[in-house]
N, C-alpha and C. Protein backbone atom coordinates (compact mmCIF):
# COMPACT_ATOMS: atom_id res chain seq x y z
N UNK A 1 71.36 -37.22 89.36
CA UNK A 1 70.36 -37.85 88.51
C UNK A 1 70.93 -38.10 87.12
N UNK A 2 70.25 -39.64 86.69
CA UNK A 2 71.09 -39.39 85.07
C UNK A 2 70.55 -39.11 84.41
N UNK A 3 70.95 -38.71 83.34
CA UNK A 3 70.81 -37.55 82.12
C UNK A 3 70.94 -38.43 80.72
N UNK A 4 69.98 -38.93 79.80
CA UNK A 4 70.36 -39.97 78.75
C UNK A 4 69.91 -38.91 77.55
N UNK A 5 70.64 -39.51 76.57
CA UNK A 5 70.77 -38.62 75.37
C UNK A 5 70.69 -39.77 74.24
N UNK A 6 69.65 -40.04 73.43
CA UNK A 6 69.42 -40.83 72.30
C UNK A 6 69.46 -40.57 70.98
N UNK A 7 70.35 -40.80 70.18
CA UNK A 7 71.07 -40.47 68.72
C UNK A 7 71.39 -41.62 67.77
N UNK A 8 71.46 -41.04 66.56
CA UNK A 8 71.25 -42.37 65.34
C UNK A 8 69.93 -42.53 64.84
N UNK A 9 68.84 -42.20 65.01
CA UNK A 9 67.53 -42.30 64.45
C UNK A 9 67.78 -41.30 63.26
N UNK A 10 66.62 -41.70 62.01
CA UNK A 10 66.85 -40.87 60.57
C UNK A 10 65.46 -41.64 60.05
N UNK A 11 65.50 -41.19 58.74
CA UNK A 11 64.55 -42.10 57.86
C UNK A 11 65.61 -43.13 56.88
N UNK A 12 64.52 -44.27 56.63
CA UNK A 12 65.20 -45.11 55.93
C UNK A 12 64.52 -46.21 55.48
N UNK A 13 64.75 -46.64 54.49
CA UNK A 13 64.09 -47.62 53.44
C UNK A 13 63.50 -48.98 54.27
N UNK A 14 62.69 -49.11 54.19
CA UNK A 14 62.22 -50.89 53.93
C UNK A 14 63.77 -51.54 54.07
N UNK A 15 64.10 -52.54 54.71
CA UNK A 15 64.89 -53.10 54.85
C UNK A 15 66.51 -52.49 55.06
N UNK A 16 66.63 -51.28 55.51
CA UNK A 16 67.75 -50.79 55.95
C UNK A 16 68.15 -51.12 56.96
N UNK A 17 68.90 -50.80 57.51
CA UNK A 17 69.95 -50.06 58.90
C UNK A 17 70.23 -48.90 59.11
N UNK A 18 69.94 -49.18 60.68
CA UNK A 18 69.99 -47.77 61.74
C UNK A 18 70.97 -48.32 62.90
N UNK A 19 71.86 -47.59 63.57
CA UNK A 19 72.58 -48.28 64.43
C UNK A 19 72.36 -47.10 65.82
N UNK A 20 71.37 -47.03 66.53
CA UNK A 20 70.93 -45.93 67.78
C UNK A 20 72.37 -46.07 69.16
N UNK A 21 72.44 -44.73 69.32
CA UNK A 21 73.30 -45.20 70.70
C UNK A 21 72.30 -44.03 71.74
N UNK A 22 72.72 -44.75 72.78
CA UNK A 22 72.69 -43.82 74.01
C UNK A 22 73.69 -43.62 74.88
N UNK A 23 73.55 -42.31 75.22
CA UNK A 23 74.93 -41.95 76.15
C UNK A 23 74.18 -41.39 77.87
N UNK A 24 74.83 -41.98 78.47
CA UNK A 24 74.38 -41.57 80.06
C UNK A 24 75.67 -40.33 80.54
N UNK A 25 74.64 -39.33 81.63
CA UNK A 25 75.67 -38.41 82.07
C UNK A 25 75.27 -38.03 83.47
N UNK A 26 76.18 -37.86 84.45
CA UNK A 26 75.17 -37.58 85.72
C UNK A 26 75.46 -38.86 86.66
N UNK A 27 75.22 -40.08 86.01
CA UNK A 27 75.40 -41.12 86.74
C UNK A 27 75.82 -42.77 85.64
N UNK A 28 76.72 -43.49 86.06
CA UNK A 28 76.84 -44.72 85.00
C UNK A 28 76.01 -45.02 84.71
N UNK A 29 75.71 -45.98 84.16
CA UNK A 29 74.71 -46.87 83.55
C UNK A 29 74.79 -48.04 84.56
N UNK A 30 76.02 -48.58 85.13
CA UNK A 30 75.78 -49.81 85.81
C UNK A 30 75.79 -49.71 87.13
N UNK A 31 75.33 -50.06 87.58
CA UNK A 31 75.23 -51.71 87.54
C UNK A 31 73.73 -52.23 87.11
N UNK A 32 73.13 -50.90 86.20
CA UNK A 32 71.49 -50.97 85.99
C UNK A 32 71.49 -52.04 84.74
N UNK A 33 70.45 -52.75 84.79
CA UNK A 33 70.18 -53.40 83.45
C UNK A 33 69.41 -52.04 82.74
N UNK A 34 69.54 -52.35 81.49
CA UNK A 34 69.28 -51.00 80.61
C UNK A 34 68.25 -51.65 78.95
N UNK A 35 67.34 -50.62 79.10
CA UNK A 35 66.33 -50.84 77.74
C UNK A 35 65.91 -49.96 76.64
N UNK A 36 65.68 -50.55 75.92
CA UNK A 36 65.28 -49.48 74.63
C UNK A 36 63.76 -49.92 74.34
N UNK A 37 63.37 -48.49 74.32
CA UNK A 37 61.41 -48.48 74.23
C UNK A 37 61.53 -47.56 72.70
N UNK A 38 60.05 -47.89 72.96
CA UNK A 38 59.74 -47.23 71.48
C UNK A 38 58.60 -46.92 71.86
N UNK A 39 57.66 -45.28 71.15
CA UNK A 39 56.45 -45.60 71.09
C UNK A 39 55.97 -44.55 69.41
N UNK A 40 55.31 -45.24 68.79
CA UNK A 40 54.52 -45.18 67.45
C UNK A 40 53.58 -44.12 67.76
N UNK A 41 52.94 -43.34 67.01
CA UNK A 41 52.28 -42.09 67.04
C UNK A 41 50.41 -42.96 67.50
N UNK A 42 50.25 -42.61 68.47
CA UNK A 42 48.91 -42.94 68.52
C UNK A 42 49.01 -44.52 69.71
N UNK A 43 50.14 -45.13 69.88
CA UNK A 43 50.30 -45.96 70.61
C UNK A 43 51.12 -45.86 72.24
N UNK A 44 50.94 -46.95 73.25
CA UNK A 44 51.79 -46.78 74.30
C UNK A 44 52.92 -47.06 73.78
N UNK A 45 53.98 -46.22 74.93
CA UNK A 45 55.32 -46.80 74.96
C UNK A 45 55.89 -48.40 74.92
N UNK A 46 56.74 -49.19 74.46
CA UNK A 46 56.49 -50.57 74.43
C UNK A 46 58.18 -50.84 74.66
N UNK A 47 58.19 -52.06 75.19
CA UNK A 47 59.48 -52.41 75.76
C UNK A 47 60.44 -53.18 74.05
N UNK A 48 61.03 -52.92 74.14
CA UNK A 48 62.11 -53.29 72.55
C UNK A 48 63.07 -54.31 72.73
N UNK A 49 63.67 -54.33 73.70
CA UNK A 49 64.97 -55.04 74.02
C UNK A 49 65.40 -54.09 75.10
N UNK A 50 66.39 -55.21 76.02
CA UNK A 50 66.84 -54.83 77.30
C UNK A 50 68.16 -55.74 77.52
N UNK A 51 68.77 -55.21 78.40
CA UNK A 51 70.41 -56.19 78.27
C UNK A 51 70.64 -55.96 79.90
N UNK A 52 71.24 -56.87 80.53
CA UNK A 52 71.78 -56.69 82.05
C UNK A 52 72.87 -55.93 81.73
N UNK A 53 73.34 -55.64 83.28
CA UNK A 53 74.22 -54.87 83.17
C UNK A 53 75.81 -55.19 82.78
N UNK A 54 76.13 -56.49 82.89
CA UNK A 54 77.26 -57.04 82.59
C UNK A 54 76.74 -57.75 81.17
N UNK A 55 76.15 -57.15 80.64
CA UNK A 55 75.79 -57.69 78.99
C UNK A 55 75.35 -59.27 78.19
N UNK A 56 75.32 -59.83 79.74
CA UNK A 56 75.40 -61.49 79.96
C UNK A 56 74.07 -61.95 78.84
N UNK A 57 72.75 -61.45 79.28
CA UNK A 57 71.36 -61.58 78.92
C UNK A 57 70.96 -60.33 78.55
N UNK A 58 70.34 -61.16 77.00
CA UNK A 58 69.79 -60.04 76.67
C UNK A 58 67.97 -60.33 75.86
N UNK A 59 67.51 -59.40 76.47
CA UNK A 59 65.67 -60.16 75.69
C UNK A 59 65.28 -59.06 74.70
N UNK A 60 64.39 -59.47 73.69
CA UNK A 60 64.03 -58.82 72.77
C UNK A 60 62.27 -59.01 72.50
N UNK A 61 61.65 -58.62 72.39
CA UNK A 61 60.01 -58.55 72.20
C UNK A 61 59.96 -59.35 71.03
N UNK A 62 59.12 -60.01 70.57
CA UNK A 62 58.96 -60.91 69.06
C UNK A 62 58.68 -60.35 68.22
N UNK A 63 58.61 -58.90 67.95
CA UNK A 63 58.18 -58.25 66.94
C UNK A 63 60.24 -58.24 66.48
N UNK A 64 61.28 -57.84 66.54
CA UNK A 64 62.35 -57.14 66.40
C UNK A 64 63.19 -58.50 66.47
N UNK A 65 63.38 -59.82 67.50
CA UNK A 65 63.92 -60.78 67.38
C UNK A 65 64.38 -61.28 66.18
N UNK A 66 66.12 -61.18 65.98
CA UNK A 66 66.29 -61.35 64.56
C UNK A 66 67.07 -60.34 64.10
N UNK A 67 66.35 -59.36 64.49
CA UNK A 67 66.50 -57.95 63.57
C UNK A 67 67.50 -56.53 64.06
N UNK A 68 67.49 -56.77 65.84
CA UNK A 68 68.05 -55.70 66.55
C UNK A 68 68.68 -56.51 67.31
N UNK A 69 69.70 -55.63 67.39
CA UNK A 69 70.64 -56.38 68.58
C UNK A 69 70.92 -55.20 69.55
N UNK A 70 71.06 -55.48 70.59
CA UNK A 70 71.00 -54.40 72.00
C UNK A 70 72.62 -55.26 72.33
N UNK A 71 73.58 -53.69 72.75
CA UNK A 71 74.63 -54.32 73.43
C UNK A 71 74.67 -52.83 74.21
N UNK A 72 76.18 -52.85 74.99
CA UNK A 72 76.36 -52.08 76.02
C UNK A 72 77.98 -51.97 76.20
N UNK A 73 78.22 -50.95 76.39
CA UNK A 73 79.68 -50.67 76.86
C UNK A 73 79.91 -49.54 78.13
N UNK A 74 80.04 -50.47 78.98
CA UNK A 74 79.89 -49.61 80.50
C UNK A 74 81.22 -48.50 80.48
N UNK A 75 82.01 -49.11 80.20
CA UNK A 75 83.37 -47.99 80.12
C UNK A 75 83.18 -46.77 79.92
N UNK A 76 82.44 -46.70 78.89
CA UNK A 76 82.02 -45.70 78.16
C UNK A 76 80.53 -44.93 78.30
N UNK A 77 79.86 -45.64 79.04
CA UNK A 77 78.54 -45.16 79.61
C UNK A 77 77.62 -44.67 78.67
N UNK A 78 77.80 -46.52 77.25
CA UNK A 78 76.87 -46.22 76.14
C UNK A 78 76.16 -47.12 75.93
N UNK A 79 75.05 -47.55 75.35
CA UNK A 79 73.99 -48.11 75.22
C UNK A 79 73.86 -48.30 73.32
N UNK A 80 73.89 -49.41 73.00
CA UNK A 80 73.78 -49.48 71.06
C UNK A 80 72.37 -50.23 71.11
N UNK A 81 71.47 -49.59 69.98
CA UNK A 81 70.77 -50.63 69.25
C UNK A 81 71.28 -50.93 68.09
N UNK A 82 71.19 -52.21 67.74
CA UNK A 82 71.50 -52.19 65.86
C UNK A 82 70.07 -52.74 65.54
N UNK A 83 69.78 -52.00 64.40
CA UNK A 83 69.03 -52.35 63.64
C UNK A 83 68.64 -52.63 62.45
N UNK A 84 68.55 -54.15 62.13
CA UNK A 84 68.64 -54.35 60.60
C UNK A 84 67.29 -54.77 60.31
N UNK A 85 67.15 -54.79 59.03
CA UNK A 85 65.95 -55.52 57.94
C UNK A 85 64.67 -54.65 58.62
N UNK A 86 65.10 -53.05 58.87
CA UNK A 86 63.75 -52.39 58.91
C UNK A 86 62.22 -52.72 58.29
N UNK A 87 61.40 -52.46 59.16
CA UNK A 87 60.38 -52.31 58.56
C UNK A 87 59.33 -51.04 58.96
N UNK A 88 58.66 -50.72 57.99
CA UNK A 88 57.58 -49.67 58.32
C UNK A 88 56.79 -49.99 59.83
N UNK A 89 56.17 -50.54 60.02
CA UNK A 89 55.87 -50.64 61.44
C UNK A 89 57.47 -50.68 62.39
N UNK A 90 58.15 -50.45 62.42
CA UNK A 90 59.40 -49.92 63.40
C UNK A 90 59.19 -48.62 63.71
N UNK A 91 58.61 -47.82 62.61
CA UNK A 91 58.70 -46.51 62.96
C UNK A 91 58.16 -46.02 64.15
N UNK A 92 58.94 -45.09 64.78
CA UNK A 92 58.20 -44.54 66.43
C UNK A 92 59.55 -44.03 66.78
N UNK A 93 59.15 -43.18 67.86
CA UNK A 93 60.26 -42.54 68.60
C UNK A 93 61.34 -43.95 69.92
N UNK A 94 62.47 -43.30 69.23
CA UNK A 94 63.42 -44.69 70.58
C UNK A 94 63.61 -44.25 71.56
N UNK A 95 63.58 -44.75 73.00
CA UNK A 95 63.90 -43.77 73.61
C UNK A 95 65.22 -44.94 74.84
N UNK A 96 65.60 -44.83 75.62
CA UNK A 96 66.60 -45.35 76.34
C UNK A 96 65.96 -45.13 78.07
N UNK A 97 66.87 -46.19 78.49
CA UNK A 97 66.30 -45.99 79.81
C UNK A 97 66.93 -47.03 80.99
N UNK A 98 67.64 -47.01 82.24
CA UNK A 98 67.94 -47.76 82.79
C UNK A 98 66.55 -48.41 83.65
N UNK A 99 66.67 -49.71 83.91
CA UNK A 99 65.54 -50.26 84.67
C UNK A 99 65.44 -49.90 86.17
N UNK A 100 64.38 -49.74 86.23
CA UNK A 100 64.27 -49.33 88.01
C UNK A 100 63.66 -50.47 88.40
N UNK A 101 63.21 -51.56 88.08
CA UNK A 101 62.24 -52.58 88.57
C UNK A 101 62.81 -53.72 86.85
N UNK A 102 63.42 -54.82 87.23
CA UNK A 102 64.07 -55.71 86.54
C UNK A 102 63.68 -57.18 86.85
N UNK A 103 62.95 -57.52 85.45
CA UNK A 103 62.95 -59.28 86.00
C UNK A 103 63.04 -60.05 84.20
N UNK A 104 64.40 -60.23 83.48
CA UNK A 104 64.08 -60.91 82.79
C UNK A 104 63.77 -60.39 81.53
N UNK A 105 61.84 -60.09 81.39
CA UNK A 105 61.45 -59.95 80.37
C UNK A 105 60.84 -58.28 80.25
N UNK A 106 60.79 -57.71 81.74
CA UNK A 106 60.39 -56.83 82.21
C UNK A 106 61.16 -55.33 82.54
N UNK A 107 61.02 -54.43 82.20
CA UNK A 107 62.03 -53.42 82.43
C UNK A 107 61.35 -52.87 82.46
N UNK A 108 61.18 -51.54 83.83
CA UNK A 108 60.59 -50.17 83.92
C UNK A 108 61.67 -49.27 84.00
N UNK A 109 61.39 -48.60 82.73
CA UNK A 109 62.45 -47.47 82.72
C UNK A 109 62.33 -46.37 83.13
N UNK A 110 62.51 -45.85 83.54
CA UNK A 110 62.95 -44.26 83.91
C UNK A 110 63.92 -43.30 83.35
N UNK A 111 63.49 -41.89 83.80
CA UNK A 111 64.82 -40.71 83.74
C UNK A 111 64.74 -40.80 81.70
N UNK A 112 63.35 -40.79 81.86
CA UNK A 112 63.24 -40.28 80.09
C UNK A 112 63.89 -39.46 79.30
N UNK A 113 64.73 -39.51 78.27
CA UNK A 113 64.92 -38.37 77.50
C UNK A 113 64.46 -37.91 76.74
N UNK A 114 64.71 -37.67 75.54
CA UNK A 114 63.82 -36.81 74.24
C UNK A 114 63.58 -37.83 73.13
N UNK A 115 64.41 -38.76 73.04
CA UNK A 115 64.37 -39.88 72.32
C UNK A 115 64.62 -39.60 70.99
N UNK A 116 65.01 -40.05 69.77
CA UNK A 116 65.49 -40.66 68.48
C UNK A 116 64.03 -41.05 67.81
N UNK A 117 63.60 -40.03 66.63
CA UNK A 117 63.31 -40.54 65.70
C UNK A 117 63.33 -41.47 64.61
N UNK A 118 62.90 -42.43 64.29
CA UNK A 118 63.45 -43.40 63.45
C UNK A 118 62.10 -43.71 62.68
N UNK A 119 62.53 -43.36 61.56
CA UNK A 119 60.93 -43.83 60.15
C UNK A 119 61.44 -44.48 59.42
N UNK A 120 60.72 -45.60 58.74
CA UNK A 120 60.85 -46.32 57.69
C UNK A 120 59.96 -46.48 56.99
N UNK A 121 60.67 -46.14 55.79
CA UNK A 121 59.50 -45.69 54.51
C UNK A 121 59.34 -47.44 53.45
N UNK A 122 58.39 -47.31 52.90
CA UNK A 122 58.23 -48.78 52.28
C UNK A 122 58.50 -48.68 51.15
């Protein structure tokens, strides 16, 4: 079973950068397409961006478009968000996740970890 571990979350200003990775253990990452969720204190979990597994396509929710970029390095069995031009509504826990059910715009993730804090203060 894989084992994901999410790191790089902190606090940080209105319009900063955060650069999140995830690391898989237990099992690769590929040939899974792979996503980054988030969920805000009081809200559901919500899909962020997702990348196939050969890094070809990648989708982003319209809130973050612009702002985060999702890449992947299978070699290495790691997972990056970048994140620029924070904003206070970003804040929420990140969490990582390979897709078990994949179409596009859609990713159900699984094999949860503890996830990455990330606040942004205004």
């Amino acid at each position: 079973q894989v084992q994901l571990k999410e790191s790089g979350g902190g606090l940080v200003q209105a319009g900063g950068s955060l650069r999140l990775s995830c690391t898989a253990s237990g099992r690769p990452f590929s040939p899974y397409s792979m996503g980054w969720f988030r969920q805000a204190p009081g809200k559901e979990r919500e899909s962020v961006a997702i990348i196939t597994w050969t890094g070809g396509y990648t989708y982003y929710v319209d809130s973050v478009k612009g702002r985060f970029t999702i890449s992947r390095d299978n070699a290495e069995n790691t997972m990056y968000l970048q994140m620029n031009s924070l904003k206070p509504e970003d804040t929420a826990i990140y969490y990582c996740a390979p897709c078990t059910d994949y179409s596009g715009t859609y990713c159900r993730g699984a094999y949860w970890g503890q996830g990455t804090q990330v606040t942004v203060s205004s």
